[in-house]
C-alpha atoms as a PDB file:
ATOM      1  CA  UNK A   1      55.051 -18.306  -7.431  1.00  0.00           C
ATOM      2  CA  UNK A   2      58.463 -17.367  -6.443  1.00  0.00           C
ATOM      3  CA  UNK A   3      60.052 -14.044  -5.153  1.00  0.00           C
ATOM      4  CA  UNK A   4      58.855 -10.883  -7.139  1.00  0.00           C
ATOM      5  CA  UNK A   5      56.240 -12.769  -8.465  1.00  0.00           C
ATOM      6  CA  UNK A   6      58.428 -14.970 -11.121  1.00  0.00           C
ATOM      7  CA  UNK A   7      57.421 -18.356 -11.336  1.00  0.00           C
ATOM      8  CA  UNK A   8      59.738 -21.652  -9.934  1.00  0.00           C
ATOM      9  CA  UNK A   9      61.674 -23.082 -12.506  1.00  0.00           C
ATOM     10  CA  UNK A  10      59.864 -25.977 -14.314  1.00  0.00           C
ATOM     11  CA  UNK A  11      55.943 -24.790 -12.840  1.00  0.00           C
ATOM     12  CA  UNK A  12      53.332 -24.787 -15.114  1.00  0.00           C
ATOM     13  CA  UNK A  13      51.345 -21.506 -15.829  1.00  0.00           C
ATOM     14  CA  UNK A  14      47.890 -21.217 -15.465  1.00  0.00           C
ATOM     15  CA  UNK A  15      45.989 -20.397 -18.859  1.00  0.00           C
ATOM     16  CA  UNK A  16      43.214 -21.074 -18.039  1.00  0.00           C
ATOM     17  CA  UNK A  17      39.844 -19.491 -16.016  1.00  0.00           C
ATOM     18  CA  UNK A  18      38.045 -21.181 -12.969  1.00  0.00           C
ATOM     19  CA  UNK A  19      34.276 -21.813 -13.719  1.00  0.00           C
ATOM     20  CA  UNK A  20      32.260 -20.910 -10.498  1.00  0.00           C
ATOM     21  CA  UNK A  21      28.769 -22.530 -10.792  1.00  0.00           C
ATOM     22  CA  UNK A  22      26.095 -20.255  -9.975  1.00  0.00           C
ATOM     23  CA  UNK A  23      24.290 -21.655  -6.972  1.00  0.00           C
ATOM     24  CA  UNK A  24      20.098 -21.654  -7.060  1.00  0.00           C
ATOM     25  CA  UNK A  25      18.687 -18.019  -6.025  1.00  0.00           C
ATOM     26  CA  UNK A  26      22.081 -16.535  -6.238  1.00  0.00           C
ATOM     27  CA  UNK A  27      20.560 -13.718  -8.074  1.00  0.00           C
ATOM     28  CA  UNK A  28      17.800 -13.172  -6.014  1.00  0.00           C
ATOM     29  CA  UNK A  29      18.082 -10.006  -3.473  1.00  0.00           C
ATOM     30  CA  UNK A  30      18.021 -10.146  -0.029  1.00  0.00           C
ATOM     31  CA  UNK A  31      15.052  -8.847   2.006  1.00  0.00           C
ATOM     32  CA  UNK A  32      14.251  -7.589   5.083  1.00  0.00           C
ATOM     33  CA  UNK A  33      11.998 -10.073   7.702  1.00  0.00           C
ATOM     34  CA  UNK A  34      11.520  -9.028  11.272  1.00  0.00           C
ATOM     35  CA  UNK A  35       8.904  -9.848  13.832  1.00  0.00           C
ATOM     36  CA  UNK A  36       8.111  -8.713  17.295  1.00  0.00           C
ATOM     37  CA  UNK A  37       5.535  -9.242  20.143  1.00  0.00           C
ATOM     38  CA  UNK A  38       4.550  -7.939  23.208  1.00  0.00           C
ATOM     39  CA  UNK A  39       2.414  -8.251  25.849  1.00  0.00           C
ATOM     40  CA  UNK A  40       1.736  -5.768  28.867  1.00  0.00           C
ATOM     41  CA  UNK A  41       0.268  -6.295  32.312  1.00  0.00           C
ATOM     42  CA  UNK A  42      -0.979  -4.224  35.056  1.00  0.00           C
ATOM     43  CA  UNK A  43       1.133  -5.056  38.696  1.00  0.00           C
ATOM     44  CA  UNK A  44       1.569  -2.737  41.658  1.00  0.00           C
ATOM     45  CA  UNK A  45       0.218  -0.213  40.068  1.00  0.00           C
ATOM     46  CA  UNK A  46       2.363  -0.259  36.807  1.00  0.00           C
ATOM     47  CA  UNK A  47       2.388  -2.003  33.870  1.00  0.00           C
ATOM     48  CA  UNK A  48       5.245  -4.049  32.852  1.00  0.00           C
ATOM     49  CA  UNK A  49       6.081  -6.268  30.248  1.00  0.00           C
ATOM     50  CA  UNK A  50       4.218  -9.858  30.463  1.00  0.00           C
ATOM     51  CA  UNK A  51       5.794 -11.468  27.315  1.00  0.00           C
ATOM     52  CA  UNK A  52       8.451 -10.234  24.786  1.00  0.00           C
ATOM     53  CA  UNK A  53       9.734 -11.959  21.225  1.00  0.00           C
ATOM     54  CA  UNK A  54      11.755  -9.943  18.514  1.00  0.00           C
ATOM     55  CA  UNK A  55      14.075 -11.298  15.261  1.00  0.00           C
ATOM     56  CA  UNK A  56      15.312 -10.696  12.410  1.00  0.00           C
ATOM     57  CA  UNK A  57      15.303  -7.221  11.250  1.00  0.00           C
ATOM     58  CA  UNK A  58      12.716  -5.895  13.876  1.00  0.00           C
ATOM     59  CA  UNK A  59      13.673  -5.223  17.773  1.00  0.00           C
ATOM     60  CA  UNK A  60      11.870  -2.959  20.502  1.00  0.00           C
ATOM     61  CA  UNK A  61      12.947  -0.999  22.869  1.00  0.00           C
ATOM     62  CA  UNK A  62      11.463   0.376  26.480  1.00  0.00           C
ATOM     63  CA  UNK A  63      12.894   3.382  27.690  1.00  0.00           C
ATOM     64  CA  UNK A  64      12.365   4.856  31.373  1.00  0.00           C
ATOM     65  CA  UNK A  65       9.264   6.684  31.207  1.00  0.00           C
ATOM     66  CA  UNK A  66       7.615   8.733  34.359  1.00  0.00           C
ATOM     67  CA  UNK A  67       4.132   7.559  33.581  1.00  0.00           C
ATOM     68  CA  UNK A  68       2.126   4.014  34.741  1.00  0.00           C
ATOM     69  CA  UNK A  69       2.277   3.484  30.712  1.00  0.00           C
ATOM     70  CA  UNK A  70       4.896   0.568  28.709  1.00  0.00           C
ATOM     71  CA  UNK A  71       6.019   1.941  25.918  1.00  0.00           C
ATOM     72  CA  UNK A  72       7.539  -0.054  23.326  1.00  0.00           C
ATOM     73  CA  UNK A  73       9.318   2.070  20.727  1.00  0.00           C
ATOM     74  CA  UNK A  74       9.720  -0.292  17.183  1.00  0.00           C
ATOM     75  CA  UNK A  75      13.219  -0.272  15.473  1.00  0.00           C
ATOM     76  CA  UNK A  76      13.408  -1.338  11.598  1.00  0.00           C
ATOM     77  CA  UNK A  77      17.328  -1.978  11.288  1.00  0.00           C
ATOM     78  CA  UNK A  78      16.984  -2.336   7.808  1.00  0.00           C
ATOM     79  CA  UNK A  79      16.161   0.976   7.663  1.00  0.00           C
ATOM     80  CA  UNK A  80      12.746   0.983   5.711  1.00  0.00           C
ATOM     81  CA  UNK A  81      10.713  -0.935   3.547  1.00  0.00           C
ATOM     82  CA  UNK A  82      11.234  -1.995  -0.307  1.00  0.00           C
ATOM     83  CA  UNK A  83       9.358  -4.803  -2.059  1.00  0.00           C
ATOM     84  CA  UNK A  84       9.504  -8.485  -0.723  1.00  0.00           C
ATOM     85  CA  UNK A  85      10.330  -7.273   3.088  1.00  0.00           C
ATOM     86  CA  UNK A  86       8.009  -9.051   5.701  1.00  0.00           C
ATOM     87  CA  UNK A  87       7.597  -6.986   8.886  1.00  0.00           C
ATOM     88  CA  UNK A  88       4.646  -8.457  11.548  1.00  0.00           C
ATOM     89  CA  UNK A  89       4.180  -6.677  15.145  1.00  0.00           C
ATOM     90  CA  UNK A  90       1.586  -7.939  17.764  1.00  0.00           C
ATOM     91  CA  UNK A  91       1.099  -5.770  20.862  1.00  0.00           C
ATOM     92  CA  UNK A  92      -1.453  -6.487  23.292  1.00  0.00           C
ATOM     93  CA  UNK A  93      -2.564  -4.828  26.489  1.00  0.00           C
ATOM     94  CA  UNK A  94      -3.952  -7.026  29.404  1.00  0.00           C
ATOM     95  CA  UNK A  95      -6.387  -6.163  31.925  1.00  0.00           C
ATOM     96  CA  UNK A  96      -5.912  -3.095  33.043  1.00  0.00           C
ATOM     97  CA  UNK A  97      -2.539  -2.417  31.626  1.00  0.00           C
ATOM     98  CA  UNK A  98      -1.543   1.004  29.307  1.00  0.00           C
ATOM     99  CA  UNK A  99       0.447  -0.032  26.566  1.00  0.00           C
ATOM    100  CA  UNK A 100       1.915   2.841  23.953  1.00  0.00           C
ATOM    101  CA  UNK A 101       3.729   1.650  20.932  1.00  0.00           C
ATOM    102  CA  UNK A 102       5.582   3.899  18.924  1.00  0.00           C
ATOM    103  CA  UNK A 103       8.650   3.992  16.113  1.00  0.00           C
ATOM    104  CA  UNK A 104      12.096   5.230  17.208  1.00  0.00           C
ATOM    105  CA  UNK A 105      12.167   6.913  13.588  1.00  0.00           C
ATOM    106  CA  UNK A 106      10.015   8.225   9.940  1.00  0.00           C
ATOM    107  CA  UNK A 107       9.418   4.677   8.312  1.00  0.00           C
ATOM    108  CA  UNK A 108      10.507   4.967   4.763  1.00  0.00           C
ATOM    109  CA  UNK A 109       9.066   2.924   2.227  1.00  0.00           C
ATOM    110  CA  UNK A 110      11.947   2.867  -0.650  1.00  0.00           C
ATOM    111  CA  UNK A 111      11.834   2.180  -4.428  1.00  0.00           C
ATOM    112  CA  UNK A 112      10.741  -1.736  -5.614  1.00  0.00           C
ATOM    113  CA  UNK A 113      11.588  -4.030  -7.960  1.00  0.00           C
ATOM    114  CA  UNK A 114       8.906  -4.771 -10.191  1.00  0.00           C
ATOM    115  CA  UNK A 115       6.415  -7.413  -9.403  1.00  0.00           C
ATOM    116  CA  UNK A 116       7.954  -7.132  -5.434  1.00  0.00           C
ATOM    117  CA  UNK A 117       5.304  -5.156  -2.587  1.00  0.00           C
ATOM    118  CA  UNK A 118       6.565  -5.486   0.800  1.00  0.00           C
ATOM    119  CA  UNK A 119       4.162  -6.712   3.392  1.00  0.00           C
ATOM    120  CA  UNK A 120       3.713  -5.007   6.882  1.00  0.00           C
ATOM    121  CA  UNK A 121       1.110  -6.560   9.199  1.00  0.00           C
ATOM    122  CA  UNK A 122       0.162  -5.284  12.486  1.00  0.00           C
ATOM    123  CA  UNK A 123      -1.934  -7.067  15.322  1.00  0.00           C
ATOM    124  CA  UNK A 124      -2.988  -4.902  18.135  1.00  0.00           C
ATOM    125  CA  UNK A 125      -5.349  -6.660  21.636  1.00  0.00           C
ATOM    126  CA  UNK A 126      -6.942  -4.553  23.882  1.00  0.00           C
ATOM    127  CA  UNK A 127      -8.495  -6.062  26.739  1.00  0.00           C
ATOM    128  CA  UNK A 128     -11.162  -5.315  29.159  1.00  0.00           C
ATOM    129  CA  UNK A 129     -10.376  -1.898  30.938  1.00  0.00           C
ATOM    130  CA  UNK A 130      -6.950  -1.684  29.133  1.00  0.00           C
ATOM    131  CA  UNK A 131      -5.952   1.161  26.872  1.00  0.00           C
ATOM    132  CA  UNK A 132      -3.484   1.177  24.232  1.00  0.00           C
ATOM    133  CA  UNK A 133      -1.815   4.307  22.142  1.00  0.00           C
ATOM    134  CA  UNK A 134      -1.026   3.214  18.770  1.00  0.00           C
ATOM    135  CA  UNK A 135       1.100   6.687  17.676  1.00  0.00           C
ATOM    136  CA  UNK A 136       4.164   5.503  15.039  1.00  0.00           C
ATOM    137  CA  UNK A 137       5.777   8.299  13.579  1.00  0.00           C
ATOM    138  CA  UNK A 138       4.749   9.278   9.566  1.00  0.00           C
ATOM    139  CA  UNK A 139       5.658   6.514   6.831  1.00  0.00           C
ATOM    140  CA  UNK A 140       7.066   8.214   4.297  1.00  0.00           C
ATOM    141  CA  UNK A 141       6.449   7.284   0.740  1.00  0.00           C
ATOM    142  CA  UNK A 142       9.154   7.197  -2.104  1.00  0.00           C
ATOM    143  CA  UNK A 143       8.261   7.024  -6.183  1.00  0.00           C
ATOM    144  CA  UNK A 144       8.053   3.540  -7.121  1.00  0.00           C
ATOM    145  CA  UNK A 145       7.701   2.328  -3.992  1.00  0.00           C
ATOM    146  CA  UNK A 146       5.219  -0.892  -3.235  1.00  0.00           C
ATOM    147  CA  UNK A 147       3.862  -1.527   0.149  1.00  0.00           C
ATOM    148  CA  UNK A 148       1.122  -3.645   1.106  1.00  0.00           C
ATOM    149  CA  UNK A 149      -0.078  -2.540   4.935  1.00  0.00           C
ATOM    150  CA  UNK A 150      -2.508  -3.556   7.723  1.00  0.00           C
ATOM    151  CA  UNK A 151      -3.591  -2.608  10.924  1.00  0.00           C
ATOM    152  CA  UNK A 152      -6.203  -5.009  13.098  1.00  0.00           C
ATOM    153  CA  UNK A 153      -7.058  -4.044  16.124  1.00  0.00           C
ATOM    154  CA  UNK A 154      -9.601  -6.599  18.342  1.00  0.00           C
ATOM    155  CA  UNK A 155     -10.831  -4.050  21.385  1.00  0.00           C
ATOM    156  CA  UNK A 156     -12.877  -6.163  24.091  1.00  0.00           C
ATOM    157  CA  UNK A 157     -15.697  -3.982  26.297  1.00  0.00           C
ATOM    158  CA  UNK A 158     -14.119  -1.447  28.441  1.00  0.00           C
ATOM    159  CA  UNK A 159     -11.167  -0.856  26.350  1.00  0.00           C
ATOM    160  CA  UNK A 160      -9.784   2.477  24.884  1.00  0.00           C
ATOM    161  CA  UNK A 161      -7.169   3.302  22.221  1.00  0.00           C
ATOM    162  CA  UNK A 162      -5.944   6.193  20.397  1.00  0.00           C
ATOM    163  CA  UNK A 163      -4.550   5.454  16.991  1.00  0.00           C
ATOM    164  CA  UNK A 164      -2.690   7.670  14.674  1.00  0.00           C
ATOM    165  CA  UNK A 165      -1.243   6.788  11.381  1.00  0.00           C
ATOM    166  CA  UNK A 166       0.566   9.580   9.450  1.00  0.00           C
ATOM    167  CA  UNK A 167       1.356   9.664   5.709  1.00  0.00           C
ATOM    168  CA  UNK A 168       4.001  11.341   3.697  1.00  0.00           C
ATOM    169  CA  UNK A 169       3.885  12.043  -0.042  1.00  0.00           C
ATOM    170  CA  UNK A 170       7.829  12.370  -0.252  1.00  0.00           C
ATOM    171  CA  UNK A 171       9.704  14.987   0.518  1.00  0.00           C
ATOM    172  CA  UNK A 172       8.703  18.116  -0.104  1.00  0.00           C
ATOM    173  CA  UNK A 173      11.894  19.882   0.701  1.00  0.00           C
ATOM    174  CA  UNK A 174      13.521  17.364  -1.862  1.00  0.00           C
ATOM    175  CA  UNK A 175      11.337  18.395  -4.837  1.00  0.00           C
ATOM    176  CA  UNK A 176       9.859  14.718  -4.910  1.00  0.00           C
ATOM    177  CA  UNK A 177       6.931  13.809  -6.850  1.00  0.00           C
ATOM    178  CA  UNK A 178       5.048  10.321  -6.960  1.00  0.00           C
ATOM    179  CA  UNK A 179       4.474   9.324 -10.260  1.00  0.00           C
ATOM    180  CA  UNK A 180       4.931   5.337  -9.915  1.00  0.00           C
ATOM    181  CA  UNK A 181       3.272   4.343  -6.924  1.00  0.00           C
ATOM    182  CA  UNK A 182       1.800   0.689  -5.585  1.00  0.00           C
ATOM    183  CA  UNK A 183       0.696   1.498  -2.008  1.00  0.00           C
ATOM    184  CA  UNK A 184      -2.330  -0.373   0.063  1.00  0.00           C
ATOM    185  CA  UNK A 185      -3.246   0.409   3.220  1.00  0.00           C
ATOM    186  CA  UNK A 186      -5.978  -1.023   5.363  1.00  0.00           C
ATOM    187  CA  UNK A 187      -7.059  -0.638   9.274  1.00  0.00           C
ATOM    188  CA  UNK A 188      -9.769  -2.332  11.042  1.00  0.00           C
ATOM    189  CA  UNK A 189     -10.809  -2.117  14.629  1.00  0.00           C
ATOM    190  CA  UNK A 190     -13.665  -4.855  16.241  1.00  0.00           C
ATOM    191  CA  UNK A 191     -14.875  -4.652  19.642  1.00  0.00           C
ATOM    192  CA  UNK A 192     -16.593  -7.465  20.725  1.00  0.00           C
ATOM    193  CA  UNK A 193     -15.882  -9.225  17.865  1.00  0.00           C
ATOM    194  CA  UNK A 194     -17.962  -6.521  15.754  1.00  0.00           C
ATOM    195  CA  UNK A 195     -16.554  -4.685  13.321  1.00  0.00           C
ATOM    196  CA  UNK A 196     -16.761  -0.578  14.242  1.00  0.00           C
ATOM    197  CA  UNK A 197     -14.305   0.895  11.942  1.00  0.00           C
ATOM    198  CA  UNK A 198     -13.089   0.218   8.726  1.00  0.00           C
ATOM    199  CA  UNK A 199     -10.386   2.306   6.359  1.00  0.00           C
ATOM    200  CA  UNK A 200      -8.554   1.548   3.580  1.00  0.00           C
ATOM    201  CA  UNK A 201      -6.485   3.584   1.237  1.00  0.00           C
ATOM    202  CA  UNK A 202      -5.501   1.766  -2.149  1.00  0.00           C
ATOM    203  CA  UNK A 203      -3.245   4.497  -4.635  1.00  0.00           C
ATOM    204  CA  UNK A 204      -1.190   3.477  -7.634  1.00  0.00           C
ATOM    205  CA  UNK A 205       0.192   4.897 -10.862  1.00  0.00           C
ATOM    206  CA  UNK A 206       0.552   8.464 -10.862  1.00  0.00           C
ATOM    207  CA  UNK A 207      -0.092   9.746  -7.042  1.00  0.00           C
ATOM    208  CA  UNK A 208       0.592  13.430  -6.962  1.00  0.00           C
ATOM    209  CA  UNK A 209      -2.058  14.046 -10.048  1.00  0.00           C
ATOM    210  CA  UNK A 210      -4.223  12.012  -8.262  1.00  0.00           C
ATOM    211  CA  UNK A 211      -4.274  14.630  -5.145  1.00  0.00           C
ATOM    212  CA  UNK A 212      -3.980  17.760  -6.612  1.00  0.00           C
ATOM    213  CA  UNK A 213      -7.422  17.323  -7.752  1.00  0.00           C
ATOM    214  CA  UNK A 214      -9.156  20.231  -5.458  1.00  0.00           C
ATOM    215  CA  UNK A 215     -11.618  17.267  -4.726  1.00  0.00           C
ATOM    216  CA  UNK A 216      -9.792  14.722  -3.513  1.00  0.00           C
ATOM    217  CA  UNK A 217      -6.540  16.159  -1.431  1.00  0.00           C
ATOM    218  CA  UNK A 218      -5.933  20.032  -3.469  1.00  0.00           C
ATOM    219  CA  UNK A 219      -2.461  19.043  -3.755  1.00  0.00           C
ATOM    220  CA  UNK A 220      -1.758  18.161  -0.015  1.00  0.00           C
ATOM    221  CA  UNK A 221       1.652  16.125   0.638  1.00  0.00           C
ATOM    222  CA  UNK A 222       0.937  14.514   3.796  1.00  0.00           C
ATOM    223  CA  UNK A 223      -2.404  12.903   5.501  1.00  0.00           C
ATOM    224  CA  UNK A 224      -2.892  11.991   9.036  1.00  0.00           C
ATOM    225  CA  UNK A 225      -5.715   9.643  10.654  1.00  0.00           C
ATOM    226  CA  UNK A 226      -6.671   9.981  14.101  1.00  0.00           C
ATOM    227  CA  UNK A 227      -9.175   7.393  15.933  1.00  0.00           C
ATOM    228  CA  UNK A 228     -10.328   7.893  19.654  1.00  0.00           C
ATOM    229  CA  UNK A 229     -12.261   5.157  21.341  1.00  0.00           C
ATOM    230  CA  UNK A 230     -12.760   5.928  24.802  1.00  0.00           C
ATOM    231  CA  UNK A 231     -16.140   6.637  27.097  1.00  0.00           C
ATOM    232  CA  UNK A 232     -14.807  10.396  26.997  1.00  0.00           C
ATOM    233  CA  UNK A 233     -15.245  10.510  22.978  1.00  0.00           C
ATOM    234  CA  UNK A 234     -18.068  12.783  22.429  1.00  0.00           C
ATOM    235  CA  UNK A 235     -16.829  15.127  25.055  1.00  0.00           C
ATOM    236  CA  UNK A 236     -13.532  15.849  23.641  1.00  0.00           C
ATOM    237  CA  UNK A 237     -15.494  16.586  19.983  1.00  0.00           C
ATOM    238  CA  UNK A 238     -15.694  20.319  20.356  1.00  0.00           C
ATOM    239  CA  UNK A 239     -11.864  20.790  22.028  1.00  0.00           C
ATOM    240  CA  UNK A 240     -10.551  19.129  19.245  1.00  0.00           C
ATOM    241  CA  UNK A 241     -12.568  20.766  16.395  1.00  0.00           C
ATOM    242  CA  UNK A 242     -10.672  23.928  17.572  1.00  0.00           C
ATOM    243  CA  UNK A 243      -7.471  23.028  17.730  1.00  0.00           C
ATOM    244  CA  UNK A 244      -7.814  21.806  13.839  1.00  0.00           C
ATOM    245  CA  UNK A 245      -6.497  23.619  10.874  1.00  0.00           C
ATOM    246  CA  UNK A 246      -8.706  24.652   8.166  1.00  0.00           C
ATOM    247  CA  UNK A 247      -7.918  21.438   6.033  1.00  0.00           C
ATOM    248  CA  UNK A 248      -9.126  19.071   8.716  1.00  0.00           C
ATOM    249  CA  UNK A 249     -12.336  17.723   9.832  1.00  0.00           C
ATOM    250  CA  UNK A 250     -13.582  15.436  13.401  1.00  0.00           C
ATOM    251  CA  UNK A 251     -16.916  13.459  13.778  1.00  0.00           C
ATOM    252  CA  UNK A 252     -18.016  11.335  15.909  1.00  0.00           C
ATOM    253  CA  UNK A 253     -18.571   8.256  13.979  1.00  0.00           C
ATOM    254  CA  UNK A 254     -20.346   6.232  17.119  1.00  0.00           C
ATOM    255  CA  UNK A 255     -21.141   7.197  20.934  1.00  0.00           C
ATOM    256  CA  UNK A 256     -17.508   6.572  21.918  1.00  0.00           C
ATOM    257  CA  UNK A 257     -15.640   6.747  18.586  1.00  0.00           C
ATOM    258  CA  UNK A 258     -13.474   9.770  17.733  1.00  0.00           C
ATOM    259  CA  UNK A 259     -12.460  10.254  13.744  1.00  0.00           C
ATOM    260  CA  UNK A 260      -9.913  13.116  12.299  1.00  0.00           C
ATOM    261  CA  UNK A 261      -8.192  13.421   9.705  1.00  0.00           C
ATOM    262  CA  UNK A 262      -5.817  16.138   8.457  1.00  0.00           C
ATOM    263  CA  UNK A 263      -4.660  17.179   5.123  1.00  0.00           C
ATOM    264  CA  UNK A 264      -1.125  19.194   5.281  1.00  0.00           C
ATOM    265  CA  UNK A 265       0.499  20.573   2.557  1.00  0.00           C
ATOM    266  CA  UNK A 266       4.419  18.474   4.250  1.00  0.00           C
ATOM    267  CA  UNK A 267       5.168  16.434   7.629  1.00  0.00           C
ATOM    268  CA  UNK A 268       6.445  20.029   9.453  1.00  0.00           C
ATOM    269  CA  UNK A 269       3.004  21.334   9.197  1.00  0.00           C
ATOM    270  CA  UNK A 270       1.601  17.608   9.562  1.00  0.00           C
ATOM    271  CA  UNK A 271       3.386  17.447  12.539  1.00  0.00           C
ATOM    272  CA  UNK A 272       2.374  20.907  13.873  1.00  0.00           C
ATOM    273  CA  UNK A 273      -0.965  19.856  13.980  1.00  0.00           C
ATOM    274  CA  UNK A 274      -1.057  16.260  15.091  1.00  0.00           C
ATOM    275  CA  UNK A 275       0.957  16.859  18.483  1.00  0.00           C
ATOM    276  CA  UNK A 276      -1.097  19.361  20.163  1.00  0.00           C
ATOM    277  CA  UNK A 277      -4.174  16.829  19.643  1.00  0.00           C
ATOM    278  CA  UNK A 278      -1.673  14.013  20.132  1.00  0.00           C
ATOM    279  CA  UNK A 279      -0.896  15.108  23.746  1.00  0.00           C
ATOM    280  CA  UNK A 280      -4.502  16.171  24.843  1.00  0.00           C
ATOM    281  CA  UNK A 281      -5.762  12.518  23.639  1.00  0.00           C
ATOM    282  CA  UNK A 282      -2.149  10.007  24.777  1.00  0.00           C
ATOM    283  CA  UNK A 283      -3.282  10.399  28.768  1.00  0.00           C
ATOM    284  CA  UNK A 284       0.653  11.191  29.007  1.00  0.00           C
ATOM    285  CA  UNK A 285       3.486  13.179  27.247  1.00  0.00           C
ATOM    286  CA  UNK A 286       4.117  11.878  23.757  1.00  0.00           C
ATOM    287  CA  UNK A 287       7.321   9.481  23.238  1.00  0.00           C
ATOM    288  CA  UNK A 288      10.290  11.240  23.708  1.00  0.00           C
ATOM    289  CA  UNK A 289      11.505  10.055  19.714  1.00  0.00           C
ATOM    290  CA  UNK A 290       8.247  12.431  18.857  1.00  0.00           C
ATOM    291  CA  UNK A 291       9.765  15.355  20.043  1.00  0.00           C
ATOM    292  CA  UNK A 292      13.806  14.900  19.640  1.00  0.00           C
END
């Protein structure tokens, strides 16, 4: 082209379209994958990291804390979960060590295209006379969303862990309502080898029907799951039973095994009754991300 846009004298226009060939996949979406391990050991009296790997769309993070605890707070950077994401965390505590693992932020598990379910799988090691909080903040679920989660935790003799996975039912402030959901969710805990707990939560098509039956959840919009294994279990029944609100319940599902769970009618109230028990049963203050 010349100046102003006017062609040179004697140049040919161009009538005619470039064809782009479509390359294989082109139309496919991207997703999110991220991994991450860690590994904690006890020295002079603290415990430190012992091993570390992160990539993709998963990283961790260990701020200063004033306690003889790691803690390892999980960042998503892709900012939550839709279908045919692949997230993977393994933690483990050595001998002796106190590891706490914990989620800078609410995980949100977003809309999916049909026929995709994003996959979250979590590996958590405790070994002998080791102790390991497992307290992520509330996943929170959107309509239409597909997730496909689990939690395995291998405890050897001696160990301890407190575990708490929370549950939103959207947003309650938002006006949202499940209608369309695809959610699996499955936790199991072996000491020894031996399986001593075992939970799992399937829930598709139209949720919120499904738990405004007065049998089931009487039209609750968040759920929270507390386990306790520790040799102080069964002492720590009754303190907790009072601290409960009236749409909660605690056993003691073996000699050393803790179980709650809690019904709340949004995460605010969720929250307001998790943290009290969270900070009796953590053997230190609760992440900082918990409270700011």
């Amino acid at each position: 082209m010349g100046r102003g846009n006017q062609p040179f004298a004697g140049a040919t226009p161009i009538t005619h379209a470039a064809i782009i060939p479509t390359l294989p996949g082109a139309s496919v979406q991207p997703r999110a994958i991220g991994t991450a391990l860690v590994k904690a050991k006890r020295r002079s009296g603290q415990s430190v990291i012992s091993d570390l790997h992160q990539s993709g769309a998963m990283k961790l993070l260990f701020p200063r804390t004033y306690s003889d605890a790691l803690q390892a707070v999980a960042i998503n950077t892709a900012g939550g979960v839709t279908g045919g994401d692949d997230f993977c965390l393994n933690a483990c505590a050595e001998e002796g060590a106190f590891l706490t693992i914990t989620t800078q932020a609410a995980e949100r598990a977003y809309r999916a295209q049909p026929g995709q379910v994003g996959k979250i799988r979590n590996r958590v090691t405790v070994r002998a006379k080791a102790r390991l909080n497992w307290l992520p903040q509330e996943m929170i679920l959107f309509d239409a969303c597909a997730v496909d989660r689990r939690l395995s935790v291998d405890l050897e003799d001696e160990a301890s862990l407190l575990l708490v996975e929370p549950l939103v039912f959207g947003r309650a402030a938002m006006g949202e309502r499940l209608t369309n959901l695809n959610f699996k969710d499955r936790i199991e805990v072996r000491r020894a080898g031996r399986p001593i707990y075992l939970d799992a939560i399937a829930l598709t098509g139209d949720v919120a029907e499904h738990l405004a039956a007065p049998h089931i959840a009487a039209g609750a919009g968040a759920l929270a799951t507390i386990l306790y294994i520790a040799p102080d279990a069964e002492a720590r029944l009754a303190e907790l039973r009072t601290q409960l609100p009236s749409e909660a319940g605690a056993s003691l599902i073996g000699p050393d095994i803790l179980l709650a769970r809690i019904l709340a009618p949004d995460s605010f109230e969720l929250r307001r009754a998790m943290m009290p028990i969270l900070h009796r049963l953590s053997a230190e203050a609760l992440p900082r991300s918990w409270t700011t």
